[in-house]
C-alpha atoms as a PDB file:
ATOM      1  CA  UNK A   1      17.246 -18.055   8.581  1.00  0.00           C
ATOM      2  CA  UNK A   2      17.629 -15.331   6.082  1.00  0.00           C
ATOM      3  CA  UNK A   3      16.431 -12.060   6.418  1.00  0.00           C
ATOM      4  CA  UNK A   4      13.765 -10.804   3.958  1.00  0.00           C
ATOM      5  CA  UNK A   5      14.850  -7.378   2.343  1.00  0.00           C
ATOM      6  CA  UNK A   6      12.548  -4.361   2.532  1.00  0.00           C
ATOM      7  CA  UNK A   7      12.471  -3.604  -1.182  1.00  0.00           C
ATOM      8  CA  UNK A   8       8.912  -2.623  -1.896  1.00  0.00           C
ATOM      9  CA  UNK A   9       6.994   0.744  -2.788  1.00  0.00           C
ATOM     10  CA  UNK A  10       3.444   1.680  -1.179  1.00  0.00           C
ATOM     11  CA  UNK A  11       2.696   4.956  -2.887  1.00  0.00           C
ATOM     12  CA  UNK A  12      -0.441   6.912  -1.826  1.00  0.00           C
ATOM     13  CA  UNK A  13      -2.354   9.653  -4.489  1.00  0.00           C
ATOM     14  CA  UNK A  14      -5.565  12.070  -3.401  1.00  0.00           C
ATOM     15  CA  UNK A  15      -8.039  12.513  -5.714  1.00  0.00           C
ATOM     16  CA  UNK A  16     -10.153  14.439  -3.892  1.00  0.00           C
ATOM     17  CA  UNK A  17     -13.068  12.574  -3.984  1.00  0.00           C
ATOM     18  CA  UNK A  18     -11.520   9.582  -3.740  1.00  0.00           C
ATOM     19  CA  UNK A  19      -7.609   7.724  -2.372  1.00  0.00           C
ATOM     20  CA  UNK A  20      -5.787   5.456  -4.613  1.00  0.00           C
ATOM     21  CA  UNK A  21      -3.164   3.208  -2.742  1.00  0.00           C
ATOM     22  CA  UNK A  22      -0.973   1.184  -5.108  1.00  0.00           C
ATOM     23  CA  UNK A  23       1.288  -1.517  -4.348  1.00  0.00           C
ATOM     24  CA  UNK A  24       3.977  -4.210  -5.612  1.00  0.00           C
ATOM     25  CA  UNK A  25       3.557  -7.794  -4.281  1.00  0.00           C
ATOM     26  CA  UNK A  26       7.350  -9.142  -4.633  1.00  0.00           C
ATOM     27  CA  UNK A  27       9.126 -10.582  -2.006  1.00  0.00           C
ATOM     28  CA  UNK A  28      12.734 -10.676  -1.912  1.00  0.00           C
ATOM     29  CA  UNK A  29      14.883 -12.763   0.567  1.00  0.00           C
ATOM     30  CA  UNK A  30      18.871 -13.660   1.397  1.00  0.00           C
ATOM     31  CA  UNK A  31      19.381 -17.072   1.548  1.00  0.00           C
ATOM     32  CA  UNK A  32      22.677 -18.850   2.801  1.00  0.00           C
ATOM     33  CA  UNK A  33      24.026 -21.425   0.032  1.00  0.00           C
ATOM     34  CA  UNK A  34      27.284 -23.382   0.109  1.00  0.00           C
ATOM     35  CA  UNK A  35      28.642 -23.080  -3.197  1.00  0.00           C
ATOM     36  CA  UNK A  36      30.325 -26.123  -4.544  1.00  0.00           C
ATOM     37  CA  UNK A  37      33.283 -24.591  -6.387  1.00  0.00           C
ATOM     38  CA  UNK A  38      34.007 -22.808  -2.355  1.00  0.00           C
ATOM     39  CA  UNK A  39      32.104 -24.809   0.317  1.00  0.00           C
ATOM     40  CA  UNK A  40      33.712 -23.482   3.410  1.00  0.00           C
ATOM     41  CA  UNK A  41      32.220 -20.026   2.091  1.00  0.00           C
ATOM     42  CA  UNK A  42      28.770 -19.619   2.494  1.00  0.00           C
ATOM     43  CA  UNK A  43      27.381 -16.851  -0.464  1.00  0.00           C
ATOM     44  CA  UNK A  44      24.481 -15.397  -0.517  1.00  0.00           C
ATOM     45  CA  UNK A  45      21.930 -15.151  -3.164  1.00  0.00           C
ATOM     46  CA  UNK A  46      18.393 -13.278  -3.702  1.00  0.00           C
ATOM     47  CA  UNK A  47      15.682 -15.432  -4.189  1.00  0.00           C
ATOM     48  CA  UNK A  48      12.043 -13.676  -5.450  1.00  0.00           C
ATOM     49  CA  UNK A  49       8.555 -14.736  -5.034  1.00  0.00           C
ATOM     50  CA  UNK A  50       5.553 -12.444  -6.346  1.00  0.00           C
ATOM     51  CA  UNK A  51       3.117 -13.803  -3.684  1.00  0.00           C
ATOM     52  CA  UNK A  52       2.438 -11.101  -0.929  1.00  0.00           C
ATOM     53  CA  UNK A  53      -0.296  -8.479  -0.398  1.00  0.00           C
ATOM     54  CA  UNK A  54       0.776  -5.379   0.785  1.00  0.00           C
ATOM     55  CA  UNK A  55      -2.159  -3.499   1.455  1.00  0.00           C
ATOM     56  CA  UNK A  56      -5.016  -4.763   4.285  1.00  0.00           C
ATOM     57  CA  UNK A  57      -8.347  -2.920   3.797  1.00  0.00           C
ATOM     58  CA  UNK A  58      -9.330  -2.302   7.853  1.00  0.00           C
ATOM     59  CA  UNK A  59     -13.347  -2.181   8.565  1.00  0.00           C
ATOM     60  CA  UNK A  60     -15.618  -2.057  11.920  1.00  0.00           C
ATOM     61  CA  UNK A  61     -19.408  -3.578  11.962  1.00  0.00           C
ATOM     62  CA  UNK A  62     -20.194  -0.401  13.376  1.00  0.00           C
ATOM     63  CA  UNK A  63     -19.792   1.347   9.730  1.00  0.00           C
ATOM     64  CA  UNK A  64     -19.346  -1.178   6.851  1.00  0.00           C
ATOM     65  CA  UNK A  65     -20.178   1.114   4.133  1.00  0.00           C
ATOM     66  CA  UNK A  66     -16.234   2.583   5.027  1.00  0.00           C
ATOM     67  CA  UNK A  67     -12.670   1.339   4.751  1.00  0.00           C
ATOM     68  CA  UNK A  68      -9.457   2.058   5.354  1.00  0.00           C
ATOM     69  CA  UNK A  69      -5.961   0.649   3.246  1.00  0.00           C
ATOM     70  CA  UNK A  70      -2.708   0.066   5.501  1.00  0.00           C
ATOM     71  CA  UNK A  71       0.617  -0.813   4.158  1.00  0.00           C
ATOM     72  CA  UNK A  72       3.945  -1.395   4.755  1.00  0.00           C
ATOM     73  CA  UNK A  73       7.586  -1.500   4.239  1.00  0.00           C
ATOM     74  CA  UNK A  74      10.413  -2.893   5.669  1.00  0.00           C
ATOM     75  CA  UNK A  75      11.453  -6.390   6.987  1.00  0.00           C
ATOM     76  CA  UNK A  76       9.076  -8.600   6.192  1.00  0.00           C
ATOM     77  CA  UNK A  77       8.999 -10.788   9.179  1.00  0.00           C
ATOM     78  CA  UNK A  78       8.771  -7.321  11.541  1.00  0.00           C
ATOM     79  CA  UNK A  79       6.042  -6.733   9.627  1.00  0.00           C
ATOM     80  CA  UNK A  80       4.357  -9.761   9.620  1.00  0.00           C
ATOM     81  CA  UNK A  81       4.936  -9.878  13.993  1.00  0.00           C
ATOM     82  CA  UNK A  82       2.932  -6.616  13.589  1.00  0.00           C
ATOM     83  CA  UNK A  83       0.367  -6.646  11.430  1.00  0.00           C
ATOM     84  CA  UNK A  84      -0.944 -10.014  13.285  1.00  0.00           C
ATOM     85  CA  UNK A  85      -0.994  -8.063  16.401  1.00  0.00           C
ATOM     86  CA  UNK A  86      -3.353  -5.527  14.771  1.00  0.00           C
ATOM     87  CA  UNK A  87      -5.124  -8.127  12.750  1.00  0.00           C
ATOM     88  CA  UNK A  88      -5.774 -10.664  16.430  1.00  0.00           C
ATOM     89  CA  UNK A  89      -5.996  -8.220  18.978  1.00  0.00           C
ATOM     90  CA  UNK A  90      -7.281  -5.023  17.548  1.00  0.00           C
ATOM     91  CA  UNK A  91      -8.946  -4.930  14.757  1.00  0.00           C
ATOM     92  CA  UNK A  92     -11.331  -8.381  14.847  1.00  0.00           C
ATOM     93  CA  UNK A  93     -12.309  -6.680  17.797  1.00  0.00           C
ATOM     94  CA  UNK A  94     -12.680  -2.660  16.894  1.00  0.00           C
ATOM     95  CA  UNK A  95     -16.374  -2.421  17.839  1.00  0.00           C
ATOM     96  CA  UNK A  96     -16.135   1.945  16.996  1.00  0.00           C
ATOM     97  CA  UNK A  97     -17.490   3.783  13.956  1.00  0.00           C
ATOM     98  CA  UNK A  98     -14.520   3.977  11.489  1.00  0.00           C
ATOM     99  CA  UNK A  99     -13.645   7.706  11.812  1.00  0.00           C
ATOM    100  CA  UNK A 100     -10.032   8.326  10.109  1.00  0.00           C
ATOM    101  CA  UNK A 101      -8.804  11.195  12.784  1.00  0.00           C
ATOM    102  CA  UNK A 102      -9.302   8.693  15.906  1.00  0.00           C
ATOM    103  CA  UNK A 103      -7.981   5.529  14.092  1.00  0.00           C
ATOM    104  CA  UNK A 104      -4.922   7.225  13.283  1.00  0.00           C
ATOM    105  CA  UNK A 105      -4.340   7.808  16.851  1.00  0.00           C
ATOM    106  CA  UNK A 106      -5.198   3.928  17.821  1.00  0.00           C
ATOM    107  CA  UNK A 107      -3.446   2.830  15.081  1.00  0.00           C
ATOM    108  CA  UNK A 108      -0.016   4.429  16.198  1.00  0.00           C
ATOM    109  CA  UNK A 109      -0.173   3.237  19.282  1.00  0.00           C
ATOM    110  CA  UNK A 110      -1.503  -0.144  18.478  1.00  0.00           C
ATOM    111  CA  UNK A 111       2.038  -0.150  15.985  1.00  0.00           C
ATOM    112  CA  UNK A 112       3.822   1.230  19.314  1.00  0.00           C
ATOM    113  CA  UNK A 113       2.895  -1.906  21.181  1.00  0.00           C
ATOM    114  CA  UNK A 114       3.931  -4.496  18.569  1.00  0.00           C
ATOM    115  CA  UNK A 115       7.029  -2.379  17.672  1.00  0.00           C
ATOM    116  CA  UNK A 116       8.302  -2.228  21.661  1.00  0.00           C
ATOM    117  CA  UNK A 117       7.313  -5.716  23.000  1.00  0.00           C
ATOM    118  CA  UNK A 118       7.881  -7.772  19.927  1.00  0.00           C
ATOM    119  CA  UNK A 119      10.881  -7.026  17.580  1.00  0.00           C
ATOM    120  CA  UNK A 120      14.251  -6.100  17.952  1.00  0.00           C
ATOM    121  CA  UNK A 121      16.290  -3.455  16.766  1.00  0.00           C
ATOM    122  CA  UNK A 122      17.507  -4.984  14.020  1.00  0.00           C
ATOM    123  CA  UNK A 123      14.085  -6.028  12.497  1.00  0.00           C
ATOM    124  CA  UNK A 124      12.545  -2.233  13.403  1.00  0.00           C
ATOM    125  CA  UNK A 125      15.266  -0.419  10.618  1.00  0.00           C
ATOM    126  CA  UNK A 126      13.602   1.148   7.747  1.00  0.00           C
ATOM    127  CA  UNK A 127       9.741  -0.148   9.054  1.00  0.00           C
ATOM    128  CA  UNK A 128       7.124   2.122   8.212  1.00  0.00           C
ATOM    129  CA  UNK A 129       3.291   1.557   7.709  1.00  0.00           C
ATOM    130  CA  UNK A 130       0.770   3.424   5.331  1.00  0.00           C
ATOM    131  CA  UNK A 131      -2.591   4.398   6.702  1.00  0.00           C
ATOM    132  CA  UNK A 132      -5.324   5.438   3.839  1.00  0.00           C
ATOM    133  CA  UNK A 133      -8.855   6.359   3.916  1.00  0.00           C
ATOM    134  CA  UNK A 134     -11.584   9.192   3.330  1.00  0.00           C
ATOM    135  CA  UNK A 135     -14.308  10.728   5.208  1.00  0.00           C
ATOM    136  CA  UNK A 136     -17.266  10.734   2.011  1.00  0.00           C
ATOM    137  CA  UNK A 137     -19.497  13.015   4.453  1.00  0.00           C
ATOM    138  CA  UNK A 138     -16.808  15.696   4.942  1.00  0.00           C
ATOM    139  CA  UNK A 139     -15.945  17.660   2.357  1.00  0.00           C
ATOM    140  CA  UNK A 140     -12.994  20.616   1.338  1.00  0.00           C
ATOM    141  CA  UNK A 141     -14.966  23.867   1.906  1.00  0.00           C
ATOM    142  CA  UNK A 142     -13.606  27.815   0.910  1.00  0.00           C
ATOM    143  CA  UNK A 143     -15.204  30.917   0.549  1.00  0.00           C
ATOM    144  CA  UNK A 144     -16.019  33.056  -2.990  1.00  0.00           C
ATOM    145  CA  UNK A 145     -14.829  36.659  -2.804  1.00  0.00           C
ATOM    146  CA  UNK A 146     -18.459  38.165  -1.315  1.00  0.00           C
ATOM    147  CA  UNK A 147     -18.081  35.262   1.819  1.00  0.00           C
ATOM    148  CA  UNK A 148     -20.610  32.520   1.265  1.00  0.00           C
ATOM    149  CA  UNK A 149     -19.263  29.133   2.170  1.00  0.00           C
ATOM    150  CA  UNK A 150     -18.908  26.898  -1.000  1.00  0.00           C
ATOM    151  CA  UNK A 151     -18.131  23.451  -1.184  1.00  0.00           C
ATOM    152  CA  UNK A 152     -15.388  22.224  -3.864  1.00  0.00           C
ATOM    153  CA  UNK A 153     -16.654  19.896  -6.308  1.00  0.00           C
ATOM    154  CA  UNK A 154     -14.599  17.058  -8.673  1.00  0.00           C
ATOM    155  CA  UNK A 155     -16.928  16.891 -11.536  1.00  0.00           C
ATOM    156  CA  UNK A 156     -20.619  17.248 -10.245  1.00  0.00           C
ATOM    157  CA  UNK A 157     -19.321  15.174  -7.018  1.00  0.00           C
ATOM    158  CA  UNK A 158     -18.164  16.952  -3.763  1.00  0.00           C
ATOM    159  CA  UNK A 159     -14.702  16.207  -2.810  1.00  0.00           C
ATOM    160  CA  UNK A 160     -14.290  14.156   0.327  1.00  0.00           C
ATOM    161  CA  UNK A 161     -11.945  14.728   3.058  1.00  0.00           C
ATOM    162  CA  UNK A 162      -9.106  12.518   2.547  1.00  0.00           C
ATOM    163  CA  UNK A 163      -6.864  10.613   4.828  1.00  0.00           C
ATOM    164  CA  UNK A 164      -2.842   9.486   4.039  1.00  0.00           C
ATOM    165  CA  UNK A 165      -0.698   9.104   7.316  1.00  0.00           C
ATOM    166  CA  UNK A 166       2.921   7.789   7.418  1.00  0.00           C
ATOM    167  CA  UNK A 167       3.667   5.772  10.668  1.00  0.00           C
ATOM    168  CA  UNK A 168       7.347   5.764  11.095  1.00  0.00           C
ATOM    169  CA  UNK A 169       9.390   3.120  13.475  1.00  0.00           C
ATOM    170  CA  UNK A 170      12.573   4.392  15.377  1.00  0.00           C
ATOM    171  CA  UNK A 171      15.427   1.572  15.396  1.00  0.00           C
ATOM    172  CA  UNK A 172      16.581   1.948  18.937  1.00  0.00           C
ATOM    173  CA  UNK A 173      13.534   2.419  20.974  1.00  0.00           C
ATOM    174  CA  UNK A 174      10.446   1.346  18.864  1.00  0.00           C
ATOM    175  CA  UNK A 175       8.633   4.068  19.475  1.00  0.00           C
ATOM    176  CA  UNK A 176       6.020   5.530  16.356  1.00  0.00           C
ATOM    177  CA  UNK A 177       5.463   8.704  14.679  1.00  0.00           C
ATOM    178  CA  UNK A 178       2.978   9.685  12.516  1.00  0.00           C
ATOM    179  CA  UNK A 179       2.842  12.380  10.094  1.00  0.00           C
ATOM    180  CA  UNK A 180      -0.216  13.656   7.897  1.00  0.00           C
ATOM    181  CA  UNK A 181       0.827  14.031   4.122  1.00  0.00           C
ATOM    182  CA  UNK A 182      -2.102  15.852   1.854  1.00  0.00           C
ATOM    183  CA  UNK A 183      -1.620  15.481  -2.157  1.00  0.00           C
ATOM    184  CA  UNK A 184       0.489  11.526  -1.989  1.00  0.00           C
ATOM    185  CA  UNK A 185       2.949   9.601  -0.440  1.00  0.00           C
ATOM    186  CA  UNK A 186       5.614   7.143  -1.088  1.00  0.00           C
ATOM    187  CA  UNK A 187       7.407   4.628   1.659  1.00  0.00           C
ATOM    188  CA  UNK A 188       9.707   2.065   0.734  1.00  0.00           C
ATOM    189  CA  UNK A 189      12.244   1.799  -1.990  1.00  0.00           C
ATOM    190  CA  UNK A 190      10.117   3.745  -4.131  1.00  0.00           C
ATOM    191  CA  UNK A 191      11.328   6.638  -1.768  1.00  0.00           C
ATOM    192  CA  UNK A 192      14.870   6.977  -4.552  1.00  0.00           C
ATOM    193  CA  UNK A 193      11.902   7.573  -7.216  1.00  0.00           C
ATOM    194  CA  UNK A 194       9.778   9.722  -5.540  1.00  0.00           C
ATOM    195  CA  UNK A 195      10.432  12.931  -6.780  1.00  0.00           C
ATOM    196  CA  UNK A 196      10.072  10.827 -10.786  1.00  0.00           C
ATOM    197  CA  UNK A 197       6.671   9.080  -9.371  1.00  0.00           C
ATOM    198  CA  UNK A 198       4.827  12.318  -8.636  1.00  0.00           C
ATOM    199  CA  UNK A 199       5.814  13.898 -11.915  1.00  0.00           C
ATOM    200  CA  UNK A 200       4.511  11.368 -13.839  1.00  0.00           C
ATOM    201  CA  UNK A 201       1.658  10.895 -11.397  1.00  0.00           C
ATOM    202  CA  UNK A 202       0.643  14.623 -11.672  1.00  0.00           C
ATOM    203  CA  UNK A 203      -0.025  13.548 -15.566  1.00  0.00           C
ATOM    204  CA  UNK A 204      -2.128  11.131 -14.397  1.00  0.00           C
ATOM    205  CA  UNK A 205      -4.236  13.042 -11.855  1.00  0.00           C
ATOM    206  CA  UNK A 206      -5.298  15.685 -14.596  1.00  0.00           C
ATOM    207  CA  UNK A 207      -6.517  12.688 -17.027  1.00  0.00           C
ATOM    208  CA  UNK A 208     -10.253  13.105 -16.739  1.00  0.00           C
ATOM    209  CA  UNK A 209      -9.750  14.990 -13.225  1.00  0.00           C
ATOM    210  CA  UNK A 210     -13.405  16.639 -13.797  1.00  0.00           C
ATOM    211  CA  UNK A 211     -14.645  13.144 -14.645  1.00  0.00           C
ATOM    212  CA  UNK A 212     -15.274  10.879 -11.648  1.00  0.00           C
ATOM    213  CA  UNK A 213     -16.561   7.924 -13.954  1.00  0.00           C
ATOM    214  CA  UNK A 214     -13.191   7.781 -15.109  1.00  0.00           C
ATOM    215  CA  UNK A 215     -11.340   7.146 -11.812  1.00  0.00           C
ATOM    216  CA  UNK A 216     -10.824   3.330 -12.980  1.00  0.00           C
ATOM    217  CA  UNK A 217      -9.308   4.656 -15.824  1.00  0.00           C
ATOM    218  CA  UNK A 218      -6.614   6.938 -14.240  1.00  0.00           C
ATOM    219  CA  UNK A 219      -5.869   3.882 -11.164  1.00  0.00           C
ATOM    220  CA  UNK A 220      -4.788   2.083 -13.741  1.00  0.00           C
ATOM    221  CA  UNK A 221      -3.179   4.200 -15.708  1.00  0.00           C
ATOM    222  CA  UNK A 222      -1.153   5.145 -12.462  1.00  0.00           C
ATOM    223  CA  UNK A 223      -0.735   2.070 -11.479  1.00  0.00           C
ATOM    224  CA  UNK A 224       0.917   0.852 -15.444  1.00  0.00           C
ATOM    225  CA  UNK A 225       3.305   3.982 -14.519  1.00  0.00           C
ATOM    226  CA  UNK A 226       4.887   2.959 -11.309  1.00  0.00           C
ATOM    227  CA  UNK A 227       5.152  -0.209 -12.406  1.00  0.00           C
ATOM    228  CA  UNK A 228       6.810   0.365 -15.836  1.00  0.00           C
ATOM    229  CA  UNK A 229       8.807   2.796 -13.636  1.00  0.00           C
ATOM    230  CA  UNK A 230      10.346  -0.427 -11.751  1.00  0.00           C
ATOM    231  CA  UNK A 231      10.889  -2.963 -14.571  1.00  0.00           C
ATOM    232  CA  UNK A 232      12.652   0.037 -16.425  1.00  0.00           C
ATOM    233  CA  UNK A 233      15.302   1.106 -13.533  1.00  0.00           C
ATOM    234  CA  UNK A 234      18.118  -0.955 -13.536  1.00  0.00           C
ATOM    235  CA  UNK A 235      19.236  -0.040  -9.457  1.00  0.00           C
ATOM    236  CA  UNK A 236      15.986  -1.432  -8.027  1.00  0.00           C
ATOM    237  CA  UNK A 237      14.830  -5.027  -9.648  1.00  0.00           C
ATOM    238  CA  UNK A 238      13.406  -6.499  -6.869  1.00  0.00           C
ATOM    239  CA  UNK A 239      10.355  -4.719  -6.471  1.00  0.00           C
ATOM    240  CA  UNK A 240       7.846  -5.677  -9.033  1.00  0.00           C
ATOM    241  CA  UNK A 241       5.824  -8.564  -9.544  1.00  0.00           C
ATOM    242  CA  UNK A 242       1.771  -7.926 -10.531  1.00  0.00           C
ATOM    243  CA  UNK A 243       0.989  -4.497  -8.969  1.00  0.00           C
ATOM    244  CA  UNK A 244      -2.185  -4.324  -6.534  1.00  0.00           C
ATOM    245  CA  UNK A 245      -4.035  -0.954  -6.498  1.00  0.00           C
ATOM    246  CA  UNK A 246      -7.245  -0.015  -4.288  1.00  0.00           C
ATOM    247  CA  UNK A 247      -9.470   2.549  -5.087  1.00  0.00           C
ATOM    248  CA  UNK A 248     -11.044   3.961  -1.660  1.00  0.00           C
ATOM    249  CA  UNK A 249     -14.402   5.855  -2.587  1.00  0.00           C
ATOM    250  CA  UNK A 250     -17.089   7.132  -0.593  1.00  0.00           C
ATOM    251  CA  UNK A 251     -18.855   3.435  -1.800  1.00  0.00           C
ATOM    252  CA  UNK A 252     -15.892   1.483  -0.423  1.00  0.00           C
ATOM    253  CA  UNK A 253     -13.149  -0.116  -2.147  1.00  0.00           C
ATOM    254  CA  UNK A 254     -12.101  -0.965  -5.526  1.00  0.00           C
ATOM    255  CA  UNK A 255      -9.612  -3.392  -5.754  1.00  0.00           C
ATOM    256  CA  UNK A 256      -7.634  -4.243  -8.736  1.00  0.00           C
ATOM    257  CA  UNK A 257      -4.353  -6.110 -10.331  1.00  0.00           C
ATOM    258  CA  UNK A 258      -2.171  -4.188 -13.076  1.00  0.00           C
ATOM    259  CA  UNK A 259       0.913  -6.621 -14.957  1.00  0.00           C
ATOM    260  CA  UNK A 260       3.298  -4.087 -16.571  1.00  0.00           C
ATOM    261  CA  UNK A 261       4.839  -2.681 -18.451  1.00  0.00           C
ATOM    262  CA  UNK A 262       2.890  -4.418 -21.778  1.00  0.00           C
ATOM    263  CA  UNK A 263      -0.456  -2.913 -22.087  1.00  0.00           C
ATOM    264  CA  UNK A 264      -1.710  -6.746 -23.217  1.00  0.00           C
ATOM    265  CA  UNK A 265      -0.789  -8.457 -19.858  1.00  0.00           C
ATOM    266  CA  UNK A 266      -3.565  -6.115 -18.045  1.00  0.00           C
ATOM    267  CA  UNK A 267      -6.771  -8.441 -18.588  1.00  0.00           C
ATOM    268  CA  UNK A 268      -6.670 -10.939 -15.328  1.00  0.00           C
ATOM    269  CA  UNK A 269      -9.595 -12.615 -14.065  1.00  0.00           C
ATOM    270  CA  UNK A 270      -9.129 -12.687  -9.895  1.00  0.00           C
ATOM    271  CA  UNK A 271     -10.510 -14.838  -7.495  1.00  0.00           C
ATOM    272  CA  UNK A 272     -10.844 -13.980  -3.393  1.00  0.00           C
ATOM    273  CA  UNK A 273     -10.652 -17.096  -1.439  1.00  0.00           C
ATOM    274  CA  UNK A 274     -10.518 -15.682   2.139  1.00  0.00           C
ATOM    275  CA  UNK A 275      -7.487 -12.898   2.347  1.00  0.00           C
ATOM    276  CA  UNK A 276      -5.705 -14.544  -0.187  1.00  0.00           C
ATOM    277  CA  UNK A 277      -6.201 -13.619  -3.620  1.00  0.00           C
ATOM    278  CA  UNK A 278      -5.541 -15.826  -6.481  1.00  0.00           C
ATOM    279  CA  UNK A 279      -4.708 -13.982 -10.242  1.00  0.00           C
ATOM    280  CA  UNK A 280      -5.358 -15.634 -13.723  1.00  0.00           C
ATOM    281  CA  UNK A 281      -3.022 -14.004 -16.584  1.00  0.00           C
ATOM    282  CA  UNK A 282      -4.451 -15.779 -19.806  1.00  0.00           C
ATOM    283  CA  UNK A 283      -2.641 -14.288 -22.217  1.00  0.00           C
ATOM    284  CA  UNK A 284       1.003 -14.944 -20.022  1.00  0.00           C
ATOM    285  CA  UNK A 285      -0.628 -18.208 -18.871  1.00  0.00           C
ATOM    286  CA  UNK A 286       0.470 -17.322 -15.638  1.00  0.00           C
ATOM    287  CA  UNK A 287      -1.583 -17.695 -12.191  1.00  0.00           C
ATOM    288  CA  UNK A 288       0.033 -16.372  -8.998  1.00  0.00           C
ATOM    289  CA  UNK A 289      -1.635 -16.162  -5.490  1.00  0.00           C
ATOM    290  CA  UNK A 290      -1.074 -13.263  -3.312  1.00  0.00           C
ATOM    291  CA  UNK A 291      -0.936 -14.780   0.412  1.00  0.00           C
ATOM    292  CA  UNK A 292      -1.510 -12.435   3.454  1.00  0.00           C
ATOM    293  CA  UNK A 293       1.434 -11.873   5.265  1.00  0.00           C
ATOM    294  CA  UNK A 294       0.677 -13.909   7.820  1.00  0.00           C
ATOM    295  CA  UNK A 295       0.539 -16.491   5.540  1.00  0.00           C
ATOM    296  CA  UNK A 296       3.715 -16.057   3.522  1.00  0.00           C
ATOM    297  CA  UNK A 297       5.577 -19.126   2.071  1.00  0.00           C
ATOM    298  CA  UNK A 298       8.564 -18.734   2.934  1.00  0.00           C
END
């Protein structure tokens, strides 16, 4: 069995009144071949699929009007091992009000559990998860110069407190920490573009920044950029694929599908069957469904 390379980007962006998590949906794995020409040598070669969703909206009964995004990078089957422990045993089952500061907590240690019991040290390397979300009923306050309390505004909409937490695995002991990060955040192999992602992201987040209306706009404008980014670097080529964003707003989320880098491959009709999600390219003529991890085709 080969092992499936963790070569993706999950890249996180506050808005203020509103979290936009964007995402690639390649998968890349090693398989052994026997080449004819050299048989007693078996060579490996990288096969690509762009069939996986990267990004899990998490929701309790308790409060449906609000959601949460987590992603991940890393081995693909360590993720997988995890993300059905969270998906069977803790969140079918999460009977609380979705409040972002105590499912960070739970979440870590949920990730803790899977991380220690389940996978070895080999499959824990370079594993990290991304949790999203905002709090629409909490907003950034400050104080004018003569001391009354004034809430910041995006538009004529107050901002909302926003949520983007980095859950890091250690190799040797599978333990998880978890840092806060406030503007964005990028895990994966977008990490080498990082500093190039937030430049050109910064461009994007003062596009209509006083204009909530045009929020779809600037997710997929964002979204066009990071992937353009990819299909232009010639170091990392196996991240790509149709690029999944979601926008998380204080009326739940927004979820949408950006081809790049050609402005005409945009237009794709999607279909939810499920957790899988199944995307019609007309003018490419192309259709490719986006399995959960758990049920990846490999």
């Amino acid at each position: 069995m080969g092992v499936v390379l963790p070569l993706t980007v999950v890249a996180a962006f506050n808005w203020f009144s509103e979290v936009v998590v964007i995402a690639d949906t390649r998968v890349s794995q090693r398989v052994k071949v026997i080449r004819p020409d050299f048989p007693e040598s078996p060579q490996d070669f990288l096969k690509t699929w762009d069939c996986l969703k990267k990004l899990y909206s998490i929701q309790s009964p308790r409060s449906p009007e609000k959601a949460a995004v987590l992603g991940f990078s890393g081995d693909i089957r360590a993720a997988k091992t995890v993300i059905v422990h969270l998906s069977k045993y803790k969140f079918q089952n999460y009977k609380r009000r979705l409040v972002m500061a105590n499912l960070k907590e739970e979440l870590r240690r949920w990730i803790e559990e899977a991380t220690v019991s389940k996978l070895e040290p080999r499959a824990r390397g370079g594993l990290k998860f991304m949790l999203c979300g905002i709090e629409p009923s909490r907003h950034m306050s400050g104080k004018r110069r003569n001391g009354k309390t004034v809430i910041f505004t995006v538009g004529s909409l107050p901002t909302s407190e926003a949520h983007i937490y980095i859950y890091t695995v250690n190799k040797d002991s599978g333990k998880v920490t978890v840092s806060k990060r406030l503007g964005s955040a990028v895990i994966g192999s977008g990490r080498r573009l990082k500093r190039e992602i937030m430049k050109k992201a910064n461009g994007a987040l003062k596009f209509g920044f006083r204009h909530p209306h045009l929020h779809q706009g600037r997710a997929f404008l964002i979204s066009h950029i990071v992937g353009l980014m990819f299909e232009e670097n010639q170091s990392i080529k196996d991240v790509g694929g149709p690029f999944q964003a979601i926008r998380i707003t204080p009326n739940g989320l927004i979820d949408m599908y950006v081809w790049p880098p050609s402005a005409k491959h945009h237009n794709v009709e999607v279909r939810h069957e499920g957790a899988r999600s199944t995307i019609f390219n007309a003018v490419l003529g192309e259709e490719y469904t986006l399995y959960p991890v758990w049920e990846l085709p490999l």
